[in-house]
Protein backbone atom coordinates (compact mmCIF):
# COMPACT_ATOMS: atom_id res chain seq x y z
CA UNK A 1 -7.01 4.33 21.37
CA UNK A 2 -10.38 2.83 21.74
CA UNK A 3 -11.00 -0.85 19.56
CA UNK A 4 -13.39 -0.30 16.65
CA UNK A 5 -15.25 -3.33 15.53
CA UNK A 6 -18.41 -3.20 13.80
CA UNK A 7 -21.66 -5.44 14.01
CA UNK A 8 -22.59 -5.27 10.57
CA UNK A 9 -22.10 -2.94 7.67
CA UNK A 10 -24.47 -0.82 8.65
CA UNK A 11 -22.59 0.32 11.52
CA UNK A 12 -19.09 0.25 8.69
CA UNK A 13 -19.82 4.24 7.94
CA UNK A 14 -19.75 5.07 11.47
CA UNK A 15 -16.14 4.39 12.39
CA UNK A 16 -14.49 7.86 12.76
CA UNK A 17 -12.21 8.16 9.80
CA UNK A 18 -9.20 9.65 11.62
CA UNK A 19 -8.68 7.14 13.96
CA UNK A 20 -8.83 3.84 10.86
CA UNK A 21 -6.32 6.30 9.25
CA UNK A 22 -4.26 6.79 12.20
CA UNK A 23 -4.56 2.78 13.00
CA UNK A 24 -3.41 1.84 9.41
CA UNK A 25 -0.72 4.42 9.48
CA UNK A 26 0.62 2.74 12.60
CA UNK A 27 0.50 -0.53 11.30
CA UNK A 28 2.20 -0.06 8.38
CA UNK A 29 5.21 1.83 9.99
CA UNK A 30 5.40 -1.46 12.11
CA UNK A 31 5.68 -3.89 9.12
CA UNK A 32 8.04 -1.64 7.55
CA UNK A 33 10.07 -1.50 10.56
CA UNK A 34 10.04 -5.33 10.19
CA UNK A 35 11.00 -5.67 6.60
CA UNK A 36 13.62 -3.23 7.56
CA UNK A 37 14.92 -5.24 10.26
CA UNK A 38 15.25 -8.87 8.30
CA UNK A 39 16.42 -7.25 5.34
CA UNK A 40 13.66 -8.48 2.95
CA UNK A 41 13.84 -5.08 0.59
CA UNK A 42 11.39 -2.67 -0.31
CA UNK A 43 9.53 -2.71 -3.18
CA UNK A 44 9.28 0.34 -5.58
CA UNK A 45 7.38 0.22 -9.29
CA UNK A 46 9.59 2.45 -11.82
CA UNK A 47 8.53 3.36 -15.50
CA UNK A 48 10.83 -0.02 -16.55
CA UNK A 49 10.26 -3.01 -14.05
CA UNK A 50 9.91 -3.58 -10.69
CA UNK A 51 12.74 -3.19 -7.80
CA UNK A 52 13.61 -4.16 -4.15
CA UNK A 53 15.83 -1.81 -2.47
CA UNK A 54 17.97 -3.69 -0.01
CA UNK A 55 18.93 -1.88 3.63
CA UNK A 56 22.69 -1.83 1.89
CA UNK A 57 21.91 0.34 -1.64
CA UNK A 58 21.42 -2.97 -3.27
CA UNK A 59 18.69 -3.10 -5.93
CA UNK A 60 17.55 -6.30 -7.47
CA UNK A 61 15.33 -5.79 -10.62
CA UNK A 62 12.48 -8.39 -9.56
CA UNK A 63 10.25 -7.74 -12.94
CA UNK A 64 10.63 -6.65 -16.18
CA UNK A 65 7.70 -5.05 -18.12
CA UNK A 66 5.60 -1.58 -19.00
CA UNK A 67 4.97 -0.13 -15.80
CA UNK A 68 4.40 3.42 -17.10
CA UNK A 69 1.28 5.48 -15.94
CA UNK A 70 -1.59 4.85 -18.04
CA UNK A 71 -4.17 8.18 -18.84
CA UNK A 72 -7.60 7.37 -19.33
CA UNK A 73 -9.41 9.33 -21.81
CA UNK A 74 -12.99 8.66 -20.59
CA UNK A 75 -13.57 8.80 -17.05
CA UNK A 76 -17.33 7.47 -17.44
CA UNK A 77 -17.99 3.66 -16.08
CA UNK A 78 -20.43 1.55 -17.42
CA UNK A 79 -21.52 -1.07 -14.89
CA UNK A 80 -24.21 -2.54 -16.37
């Protein structure tokens, strides 16, 4: 795999798309492979708080609110 860098952000859009996808892909397998290994929990958002799964079935409630999925009506944004 060849290193990407860009000059300016001109040159962003020309990055091939596979390979950032690819790169970000790999590096998120490697910090889950850390997490994993020092046992720091993984984080999942449910309907009724927040939880970290522990490597031994463990699961810690870490927030308590409204996490539900939210449907928005209008899709139209006003920027200005």
């Amino acid at each position: 795999m060849k290193k990407m860098t860009v000059k300016s952000l001109k040159d962003e859009d020309k990055l091939p798309l596979k390979e950032v996808v690819k790169i970000v892909h790999k590096k998120m397998d490697d910090i889950l492979r850390i997490v994993d290994a020092l046992d720091l929990g993984r984080t999942e958002v449910k309907p009724d708080g927040v939880y970290r799964t522990f490597n031994d079935g463990n699961m810690v409630k870490v927030a308590v609110g409204d996490f539900r999925k939210k449907r928005i009506p209008n899709k139209r944004i006003k920027l200005f």
